[in-house]
N, C-alpha and C. Protein backbone atom coordinates (compact mmCIF):
# COMPACT_ATOMS: atom_id res chain seq x y z
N UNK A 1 -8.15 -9.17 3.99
CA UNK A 1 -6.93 -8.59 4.48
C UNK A 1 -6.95 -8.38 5.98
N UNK A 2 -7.88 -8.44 6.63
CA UNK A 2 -8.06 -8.29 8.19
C UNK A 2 -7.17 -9.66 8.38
N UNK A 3 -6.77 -9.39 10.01
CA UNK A 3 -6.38 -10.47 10.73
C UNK A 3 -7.27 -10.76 11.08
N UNK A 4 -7.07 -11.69 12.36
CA UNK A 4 -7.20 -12.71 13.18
C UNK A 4 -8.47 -12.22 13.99
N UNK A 5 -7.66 -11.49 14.53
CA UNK A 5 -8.93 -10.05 15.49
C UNK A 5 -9.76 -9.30 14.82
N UNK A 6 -9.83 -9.91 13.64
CA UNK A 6 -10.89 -8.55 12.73
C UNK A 6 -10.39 -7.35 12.32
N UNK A 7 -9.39 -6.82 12.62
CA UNK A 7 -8.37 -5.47 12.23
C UNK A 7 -7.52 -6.16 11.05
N UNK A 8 -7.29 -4.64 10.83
CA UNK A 8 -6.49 -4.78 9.71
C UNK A 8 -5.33 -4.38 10.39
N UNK A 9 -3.99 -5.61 9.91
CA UNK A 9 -2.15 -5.76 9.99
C UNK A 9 -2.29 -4.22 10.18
N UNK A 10 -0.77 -3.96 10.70
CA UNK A 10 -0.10 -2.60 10.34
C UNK A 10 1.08 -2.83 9.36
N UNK A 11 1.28 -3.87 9.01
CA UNK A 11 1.95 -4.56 7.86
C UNK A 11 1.44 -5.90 7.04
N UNK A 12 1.88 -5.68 5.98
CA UNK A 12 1.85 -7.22 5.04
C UNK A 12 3.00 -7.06 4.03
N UNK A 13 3.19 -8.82 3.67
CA UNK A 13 3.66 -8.52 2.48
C UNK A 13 3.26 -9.02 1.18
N UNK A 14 4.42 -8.47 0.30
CA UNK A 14 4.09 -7.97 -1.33
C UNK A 14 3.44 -9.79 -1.59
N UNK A 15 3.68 -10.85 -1.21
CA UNK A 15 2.91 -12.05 -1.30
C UNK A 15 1.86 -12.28 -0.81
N UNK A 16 1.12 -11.62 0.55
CA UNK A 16 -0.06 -11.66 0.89
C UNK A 16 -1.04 -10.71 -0.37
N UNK A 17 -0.65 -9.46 -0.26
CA UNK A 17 -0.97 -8.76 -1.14
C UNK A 17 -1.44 -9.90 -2.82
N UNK A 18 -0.68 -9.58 -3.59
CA UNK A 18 -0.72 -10.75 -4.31
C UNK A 18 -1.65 -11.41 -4.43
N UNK A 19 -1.68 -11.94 -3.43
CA UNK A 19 -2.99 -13.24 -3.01
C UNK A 19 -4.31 -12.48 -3.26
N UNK A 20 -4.66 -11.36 -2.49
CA UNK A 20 -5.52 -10.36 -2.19
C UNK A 20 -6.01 -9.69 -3.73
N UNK A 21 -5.24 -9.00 -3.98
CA UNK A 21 -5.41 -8.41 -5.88
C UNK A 21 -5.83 -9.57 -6.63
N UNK A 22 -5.40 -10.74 -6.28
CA UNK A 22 -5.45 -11.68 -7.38
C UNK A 22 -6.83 -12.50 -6.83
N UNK A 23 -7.80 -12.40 -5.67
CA UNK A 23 -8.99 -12.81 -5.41
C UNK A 23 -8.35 -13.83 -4.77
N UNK A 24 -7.57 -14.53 -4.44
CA UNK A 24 -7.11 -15.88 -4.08
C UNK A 24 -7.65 -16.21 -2.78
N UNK A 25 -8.09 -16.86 -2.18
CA UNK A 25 -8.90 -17.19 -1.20
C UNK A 25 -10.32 -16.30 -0.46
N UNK A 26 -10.50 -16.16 -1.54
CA UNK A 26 -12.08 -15.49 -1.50
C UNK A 26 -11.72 -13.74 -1.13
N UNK A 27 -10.52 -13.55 -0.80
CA UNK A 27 -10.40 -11.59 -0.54
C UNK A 27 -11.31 -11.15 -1.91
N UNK A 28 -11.72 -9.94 -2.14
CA UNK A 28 -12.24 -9.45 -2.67
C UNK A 28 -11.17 -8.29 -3.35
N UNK A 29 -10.32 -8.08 -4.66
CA UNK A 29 -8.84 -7.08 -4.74
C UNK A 29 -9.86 -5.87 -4.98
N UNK A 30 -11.55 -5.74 -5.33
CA UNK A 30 -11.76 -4.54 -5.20
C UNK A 30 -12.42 -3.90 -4.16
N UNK A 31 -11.87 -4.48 -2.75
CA UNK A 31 -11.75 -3.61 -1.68
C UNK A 31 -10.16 -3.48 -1.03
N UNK A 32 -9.21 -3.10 -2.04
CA UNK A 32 -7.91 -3.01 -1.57
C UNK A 32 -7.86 -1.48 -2.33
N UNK A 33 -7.26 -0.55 -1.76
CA UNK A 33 -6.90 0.79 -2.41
C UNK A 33 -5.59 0.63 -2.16
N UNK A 34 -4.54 1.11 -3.33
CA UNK A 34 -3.35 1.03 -3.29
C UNK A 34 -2.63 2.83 -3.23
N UNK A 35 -2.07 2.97 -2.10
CA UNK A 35 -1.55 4.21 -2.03
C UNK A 35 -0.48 4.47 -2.03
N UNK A 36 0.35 4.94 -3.23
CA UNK A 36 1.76 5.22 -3.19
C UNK A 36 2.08 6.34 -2.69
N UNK A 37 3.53 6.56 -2.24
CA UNK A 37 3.42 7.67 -1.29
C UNK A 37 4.73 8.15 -1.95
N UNK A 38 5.32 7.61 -2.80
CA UNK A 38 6.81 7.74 -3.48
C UNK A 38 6.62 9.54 -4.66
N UNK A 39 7.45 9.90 -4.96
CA UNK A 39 7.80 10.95 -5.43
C UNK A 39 7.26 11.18 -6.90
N UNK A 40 6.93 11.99 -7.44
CA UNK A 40 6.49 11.65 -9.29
C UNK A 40 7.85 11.03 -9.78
N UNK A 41 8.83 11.91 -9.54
CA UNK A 41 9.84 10.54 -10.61
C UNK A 41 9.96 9.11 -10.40
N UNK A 42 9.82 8.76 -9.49
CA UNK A 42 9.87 7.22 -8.64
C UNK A 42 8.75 6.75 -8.96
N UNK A 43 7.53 7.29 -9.20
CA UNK A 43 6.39 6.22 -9.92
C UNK A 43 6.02 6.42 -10.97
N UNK A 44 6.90 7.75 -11.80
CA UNK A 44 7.32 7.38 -13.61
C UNK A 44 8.31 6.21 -13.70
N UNK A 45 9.19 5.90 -12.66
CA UNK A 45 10.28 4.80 -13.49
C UNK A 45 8.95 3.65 -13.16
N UNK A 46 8.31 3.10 -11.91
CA UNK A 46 7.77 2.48 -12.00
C UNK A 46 6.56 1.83 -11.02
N UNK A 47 5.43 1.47 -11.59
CA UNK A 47 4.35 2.05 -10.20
C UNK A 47 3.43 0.41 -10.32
N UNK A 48 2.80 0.11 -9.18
CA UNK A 48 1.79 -0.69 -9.43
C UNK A 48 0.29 -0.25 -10.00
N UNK A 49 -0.15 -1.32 -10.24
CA UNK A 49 -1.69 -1.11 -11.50
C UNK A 49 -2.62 -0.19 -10.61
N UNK A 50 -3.35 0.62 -11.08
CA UNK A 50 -4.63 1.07 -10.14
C UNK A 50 -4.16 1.50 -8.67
N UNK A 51 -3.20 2.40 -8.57
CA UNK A 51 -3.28 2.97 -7.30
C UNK A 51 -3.39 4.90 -7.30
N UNK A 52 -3.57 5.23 -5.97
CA UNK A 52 -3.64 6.03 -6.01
C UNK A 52 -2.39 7.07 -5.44
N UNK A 53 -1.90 8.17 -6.14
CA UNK A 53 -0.68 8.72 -5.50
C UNK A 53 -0.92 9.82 -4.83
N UNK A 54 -0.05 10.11 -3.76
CA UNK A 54 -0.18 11.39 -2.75
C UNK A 54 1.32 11.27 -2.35
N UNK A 55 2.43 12.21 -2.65
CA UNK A 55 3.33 11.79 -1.99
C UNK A 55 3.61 11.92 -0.87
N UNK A 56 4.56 11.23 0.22
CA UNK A 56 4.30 11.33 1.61
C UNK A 56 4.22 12.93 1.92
N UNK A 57 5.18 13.84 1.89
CA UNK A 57 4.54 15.27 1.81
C UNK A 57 3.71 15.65 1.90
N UNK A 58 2.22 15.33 1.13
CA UNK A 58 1.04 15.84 0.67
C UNK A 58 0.19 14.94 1.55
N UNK A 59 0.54 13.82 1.96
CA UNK A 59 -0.27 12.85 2.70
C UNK A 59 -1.52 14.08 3.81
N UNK A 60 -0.83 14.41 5.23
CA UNK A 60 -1.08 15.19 5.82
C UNK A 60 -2.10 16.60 5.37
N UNK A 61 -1.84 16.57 4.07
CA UNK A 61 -3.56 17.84 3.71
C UNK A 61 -4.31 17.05 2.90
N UNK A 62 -4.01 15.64 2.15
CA UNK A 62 -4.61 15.02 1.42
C UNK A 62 -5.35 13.83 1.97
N UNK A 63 -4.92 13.84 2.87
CA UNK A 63 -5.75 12.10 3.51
C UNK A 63 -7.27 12.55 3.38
N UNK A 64 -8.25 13.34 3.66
CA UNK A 64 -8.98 13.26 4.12
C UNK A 64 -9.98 12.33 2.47
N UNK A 65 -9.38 12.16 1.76
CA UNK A 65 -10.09 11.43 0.51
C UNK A 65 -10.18 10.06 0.16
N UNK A 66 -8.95 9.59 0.62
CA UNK A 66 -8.74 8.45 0.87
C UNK A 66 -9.72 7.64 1.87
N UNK A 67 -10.03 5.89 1.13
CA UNK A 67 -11.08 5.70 1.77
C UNK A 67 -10.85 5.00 3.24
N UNK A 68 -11.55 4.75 4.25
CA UNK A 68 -11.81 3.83 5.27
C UNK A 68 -12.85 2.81 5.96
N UNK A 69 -13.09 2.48 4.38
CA UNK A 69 -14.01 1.43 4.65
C UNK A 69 -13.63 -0.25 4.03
N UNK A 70 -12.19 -0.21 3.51
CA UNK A 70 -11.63 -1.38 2.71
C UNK A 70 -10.28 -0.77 3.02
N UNK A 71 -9.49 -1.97 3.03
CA UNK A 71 -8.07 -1.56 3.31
C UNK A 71 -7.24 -0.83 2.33
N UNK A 72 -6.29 -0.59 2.80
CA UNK A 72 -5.77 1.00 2.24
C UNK A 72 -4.39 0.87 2.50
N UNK A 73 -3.13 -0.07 1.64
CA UNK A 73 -2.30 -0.49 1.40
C UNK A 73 -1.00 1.11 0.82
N UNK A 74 -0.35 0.93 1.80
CA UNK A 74 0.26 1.81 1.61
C UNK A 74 2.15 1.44 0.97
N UNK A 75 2.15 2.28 -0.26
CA UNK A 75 3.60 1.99 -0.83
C UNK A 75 4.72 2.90 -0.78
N UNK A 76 5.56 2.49 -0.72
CA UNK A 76 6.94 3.79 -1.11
C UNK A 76 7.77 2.62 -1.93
N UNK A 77 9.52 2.86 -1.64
CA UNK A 77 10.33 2.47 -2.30
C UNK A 77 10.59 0.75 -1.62
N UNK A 78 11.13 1.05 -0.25
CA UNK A 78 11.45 0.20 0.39
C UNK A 78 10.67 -0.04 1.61
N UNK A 79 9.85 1.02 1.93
CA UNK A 79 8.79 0.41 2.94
C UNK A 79 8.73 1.24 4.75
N UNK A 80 9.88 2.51 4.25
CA UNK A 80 10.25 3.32 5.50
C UNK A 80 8.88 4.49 5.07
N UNK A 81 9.39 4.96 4.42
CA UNK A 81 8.03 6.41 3.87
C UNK A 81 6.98 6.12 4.07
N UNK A 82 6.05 4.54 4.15
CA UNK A 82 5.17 4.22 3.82
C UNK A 82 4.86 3.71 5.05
N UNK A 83 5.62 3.69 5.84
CA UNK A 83 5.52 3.24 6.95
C UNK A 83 5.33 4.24 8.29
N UNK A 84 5.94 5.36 7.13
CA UNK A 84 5.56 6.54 8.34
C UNK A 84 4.29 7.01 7.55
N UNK A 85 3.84 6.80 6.78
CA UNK A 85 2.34 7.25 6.32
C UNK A 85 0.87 6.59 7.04
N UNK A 86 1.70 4.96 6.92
CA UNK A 86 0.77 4.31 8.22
C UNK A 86 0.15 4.97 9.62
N UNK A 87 1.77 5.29 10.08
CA UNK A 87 1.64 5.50 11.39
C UNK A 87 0.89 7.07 11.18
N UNK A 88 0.81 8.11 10.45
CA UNK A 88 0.28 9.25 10.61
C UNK A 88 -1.38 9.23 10.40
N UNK A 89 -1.51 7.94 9.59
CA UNK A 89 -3.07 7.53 8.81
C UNK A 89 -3.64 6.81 9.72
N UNK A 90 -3.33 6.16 11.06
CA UNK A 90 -3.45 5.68 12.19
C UNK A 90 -4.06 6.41 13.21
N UNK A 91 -2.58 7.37 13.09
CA UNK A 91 -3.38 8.32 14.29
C UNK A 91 -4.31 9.62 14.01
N UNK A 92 -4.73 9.41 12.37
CA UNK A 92 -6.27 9.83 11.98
C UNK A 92 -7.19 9.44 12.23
N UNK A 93 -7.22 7.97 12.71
CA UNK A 93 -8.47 6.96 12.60
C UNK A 93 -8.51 6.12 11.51
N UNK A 94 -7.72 6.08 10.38
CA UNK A 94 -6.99 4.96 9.23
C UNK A 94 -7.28 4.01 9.69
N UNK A 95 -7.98 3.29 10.95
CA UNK A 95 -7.04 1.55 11.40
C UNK A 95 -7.09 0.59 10.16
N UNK A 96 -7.57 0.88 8.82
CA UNK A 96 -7.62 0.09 7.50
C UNK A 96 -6.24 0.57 6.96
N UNK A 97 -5.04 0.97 7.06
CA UNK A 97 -3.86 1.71 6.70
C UNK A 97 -2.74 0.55 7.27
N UNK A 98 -2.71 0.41 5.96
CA UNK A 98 -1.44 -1.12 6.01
C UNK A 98 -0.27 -0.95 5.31
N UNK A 99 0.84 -0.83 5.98
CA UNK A 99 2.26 -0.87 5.27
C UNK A 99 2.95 -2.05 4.37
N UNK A 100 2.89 -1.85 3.23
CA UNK A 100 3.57 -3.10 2.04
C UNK A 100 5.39 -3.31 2.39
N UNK A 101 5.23 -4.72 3.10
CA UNK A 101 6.45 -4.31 3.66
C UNK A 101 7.70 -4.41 2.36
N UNK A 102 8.34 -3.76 2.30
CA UNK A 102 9.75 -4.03 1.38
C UNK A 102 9.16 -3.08 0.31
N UNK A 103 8.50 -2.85 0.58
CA UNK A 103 7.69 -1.88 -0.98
C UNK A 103 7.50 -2.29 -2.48
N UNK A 104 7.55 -0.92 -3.17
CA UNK A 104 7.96 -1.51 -4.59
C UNK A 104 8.79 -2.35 -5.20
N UNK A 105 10.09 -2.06 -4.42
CA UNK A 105 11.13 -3.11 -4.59
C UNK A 105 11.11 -4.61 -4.19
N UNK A 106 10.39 -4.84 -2.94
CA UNK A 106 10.44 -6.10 -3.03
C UNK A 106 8.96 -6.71 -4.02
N UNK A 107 7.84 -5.77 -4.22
CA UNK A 107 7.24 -6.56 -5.56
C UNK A 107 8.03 -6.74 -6.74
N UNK A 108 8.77 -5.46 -7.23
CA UNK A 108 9.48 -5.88 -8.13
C UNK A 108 10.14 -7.35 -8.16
N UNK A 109 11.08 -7.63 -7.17
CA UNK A 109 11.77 -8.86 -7.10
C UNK A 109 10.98 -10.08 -7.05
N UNK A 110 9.81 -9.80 -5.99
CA UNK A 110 9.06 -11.19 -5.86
C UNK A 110 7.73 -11.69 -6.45
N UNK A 111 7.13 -10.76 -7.17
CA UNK A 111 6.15 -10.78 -7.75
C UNK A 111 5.62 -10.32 -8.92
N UNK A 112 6.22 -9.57 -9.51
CA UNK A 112 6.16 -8.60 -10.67
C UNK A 112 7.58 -8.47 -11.20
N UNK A 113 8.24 -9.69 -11.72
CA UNK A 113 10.18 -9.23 -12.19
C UNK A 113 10.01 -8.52 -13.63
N UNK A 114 9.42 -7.93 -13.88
CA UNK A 114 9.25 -7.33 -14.96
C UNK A 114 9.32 -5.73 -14.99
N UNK A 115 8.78 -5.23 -13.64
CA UNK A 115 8.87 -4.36 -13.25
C UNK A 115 10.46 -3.87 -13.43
N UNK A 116 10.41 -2.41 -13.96
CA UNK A 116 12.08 -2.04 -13.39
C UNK A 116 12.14 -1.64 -11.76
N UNK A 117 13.64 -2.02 -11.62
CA UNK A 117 13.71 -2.10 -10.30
C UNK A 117 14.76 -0.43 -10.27
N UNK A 118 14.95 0.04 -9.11
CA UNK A 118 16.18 1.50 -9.25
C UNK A 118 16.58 1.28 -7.55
């Protein structure tokens, strides 16, 4: 999941990802932590496999558990919440804190249509 420069994006998307979970060009999906940042009702209607939840709210007394040694993929609905979770997990020292761009919704659509979408 690193770029070019050896850092990790401040974005990707739900198709790189994908690639990554699914081992596809040698990534390793169990050094990806998946962090949703969406609300309990929003990841009862519908959530990805194996992640971990904090909602953005709670982010700020909860980060300190979350790991930084494998990237650390961050979700919401559409990719704004999660994007301000980046930027706060950043200026912790996060630089493994990557925004899923389009969020849940665009996995739903592009990768997972099975998923309900809201």
């Amino acid at each position: 999941m690193k770029d070019d420069t050896g850092g990790y994006p401040h974005e990707i998307t739900v198709a790189t990802l994908a690639a990554a979970l699914e081992d596809i060009g040698g990534l390793d999906a169990t050094k990806v932590t998946l962090l949703d940042v969406r609300e309990q009702v929003e990841v009862q209607t519908c959530a990805m496999a194996d992640f971990v939840h904090i909602p953005l709210m709670d982010v700020p007394r909860e980060f300190a558990s979350l790991p930084r040694d494998h990237a650390l993929v961050v979700v919401c609905h559409h990719g704004m919440r999660s994007a301000q979770a980046v930027g706060f997990l950043r200026q912790q020292g996060f630089e493994n804190a990557i925004n899923l761009q389009g969020g849940i919704d665009a996995w739903a659509r592009q990768i997972d249509t099975s998923m309900p979408t809201y």
